[in-house]
Every structure is written in C-alpha cells, then in structure tokens.
Protein backbone atom coordinates (compact mmCIF):
# COMPACT_ATOMS: atom_id res chain seq x y z
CA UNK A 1 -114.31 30.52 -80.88
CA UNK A 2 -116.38 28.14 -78.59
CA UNK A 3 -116.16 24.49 -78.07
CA UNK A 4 -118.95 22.13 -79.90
CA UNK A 5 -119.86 19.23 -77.49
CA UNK A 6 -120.25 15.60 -78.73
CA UNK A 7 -123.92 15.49 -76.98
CA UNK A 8 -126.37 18.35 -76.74
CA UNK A 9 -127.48 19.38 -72.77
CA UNK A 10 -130.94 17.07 -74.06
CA UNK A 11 -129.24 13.94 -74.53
CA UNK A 12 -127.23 14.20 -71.29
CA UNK A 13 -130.14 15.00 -69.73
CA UNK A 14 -132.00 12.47 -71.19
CA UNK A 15 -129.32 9.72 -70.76
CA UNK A 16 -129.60 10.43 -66.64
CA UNK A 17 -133.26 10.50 -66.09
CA UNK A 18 -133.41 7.11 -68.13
CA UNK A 19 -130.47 5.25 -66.41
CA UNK A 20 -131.80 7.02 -62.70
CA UNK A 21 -135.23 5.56 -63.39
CA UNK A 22 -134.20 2.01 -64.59
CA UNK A 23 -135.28 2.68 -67.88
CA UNK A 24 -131.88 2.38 -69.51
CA UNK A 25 -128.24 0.87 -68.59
CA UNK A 26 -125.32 2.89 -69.06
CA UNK A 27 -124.67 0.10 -71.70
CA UNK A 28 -127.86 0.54 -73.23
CA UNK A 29 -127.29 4.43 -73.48
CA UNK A 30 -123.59 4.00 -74.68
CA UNK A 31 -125.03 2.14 -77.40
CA UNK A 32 -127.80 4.34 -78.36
CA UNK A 33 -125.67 7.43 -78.55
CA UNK A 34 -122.98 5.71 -80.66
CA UNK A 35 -120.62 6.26 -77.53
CA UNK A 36 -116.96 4.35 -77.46
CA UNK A 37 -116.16 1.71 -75.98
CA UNK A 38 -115.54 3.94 -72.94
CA UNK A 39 -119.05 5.18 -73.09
CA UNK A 40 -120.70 3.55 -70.60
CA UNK A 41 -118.02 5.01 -67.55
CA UNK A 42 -118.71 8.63 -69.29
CA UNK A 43 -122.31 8.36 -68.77
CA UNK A 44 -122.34 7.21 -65.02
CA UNK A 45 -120.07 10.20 -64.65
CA UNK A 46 -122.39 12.40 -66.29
CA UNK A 47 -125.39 10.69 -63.05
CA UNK A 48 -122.81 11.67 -60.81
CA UNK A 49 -122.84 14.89 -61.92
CA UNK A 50 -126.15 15.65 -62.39
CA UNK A 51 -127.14 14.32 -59.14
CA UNK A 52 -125.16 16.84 -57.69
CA UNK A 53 -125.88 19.74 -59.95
CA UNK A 54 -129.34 19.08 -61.53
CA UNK A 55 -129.28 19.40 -65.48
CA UNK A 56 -127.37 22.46 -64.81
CA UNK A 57 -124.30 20.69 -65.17
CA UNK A 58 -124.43 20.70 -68.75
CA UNK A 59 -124.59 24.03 -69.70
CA UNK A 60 -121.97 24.78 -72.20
CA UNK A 61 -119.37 27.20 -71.85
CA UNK A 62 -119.28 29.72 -75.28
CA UNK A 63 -115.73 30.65 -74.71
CA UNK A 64 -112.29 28.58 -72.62
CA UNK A 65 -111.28 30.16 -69.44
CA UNK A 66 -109.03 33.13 -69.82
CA UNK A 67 -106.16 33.97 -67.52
CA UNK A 68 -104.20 37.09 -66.74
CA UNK A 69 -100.67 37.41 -67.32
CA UNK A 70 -99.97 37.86 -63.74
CA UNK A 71 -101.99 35.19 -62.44
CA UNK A 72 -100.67 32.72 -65.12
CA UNK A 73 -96.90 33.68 -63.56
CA UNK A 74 -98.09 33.62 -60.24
CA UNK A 75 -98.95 29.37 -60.59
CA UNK A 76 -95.56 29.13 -62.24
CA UNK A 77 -93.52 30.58 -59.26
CA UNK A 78 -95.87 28.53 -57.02
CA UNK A 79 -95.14 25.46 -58.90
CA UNK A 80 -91.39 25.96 -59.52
C-alpha cells in the first residue's frame, strides 16, 4: 500500500516558483495551503530542495523502502 502525500507534486511545485520569484512568502503559502503553524519552515525546505533537485524532488514513492533480512541484521551488528 503506498503513502498519500498532504500536497500533490503541483502545489509543491507551485509553492517554490512563487516564493523563488517574490510572488509569495513562505507565510503567504503556509496560509494558502492550510499548512500548520510549522508550515512556513516546511515550505523553505521544500526551495531548498527543489533548488537542488528541480521539481523532481517531489515525485512520490508508490511503495516504502524494503530491506533484506540480511542487510537489516547486518546494521544491527554494526550498531550494537
């Protein structure tokens, strides 16, 4: 079963290109998206991010990682 995200890849998107132009403040975007009151340090992460990556970044996932039995007792020795 895949995850659902809060925002769809658009609004992300979106919410970048308007606070990289000057369009928008993260405050302004927090806002319009109906964000917490944590919103507005979520969306400059997201500009981080997509300055890096491009809108790439947002692609969702379908499916969580999945780990072999091996590896997963592999990082337990390591960490023990």
């Amino acid at each position: 079963m895949g995850r659902k995200a809060k925002y769809t890849k658009e609004q992300k998107v979106q919410a970048c290109e308007d606070y990289l132009s000057g369009r928008k403040s993260a405050e302004q975007i927090k806002i319009e998206l109906n964000m917490g009151k944590c919103g507005a340090r979520l969306v400059l992460e997201w500009v981080k991010s997509y300055r890096v990556n491009g809108h790439s970044i947002f692609d969702n996932k379908s499916t969580n990682n999945k780990y072999s039995k091996e590896f997963k007792e592999m990082v337990v020795q390591e960490y023990l």
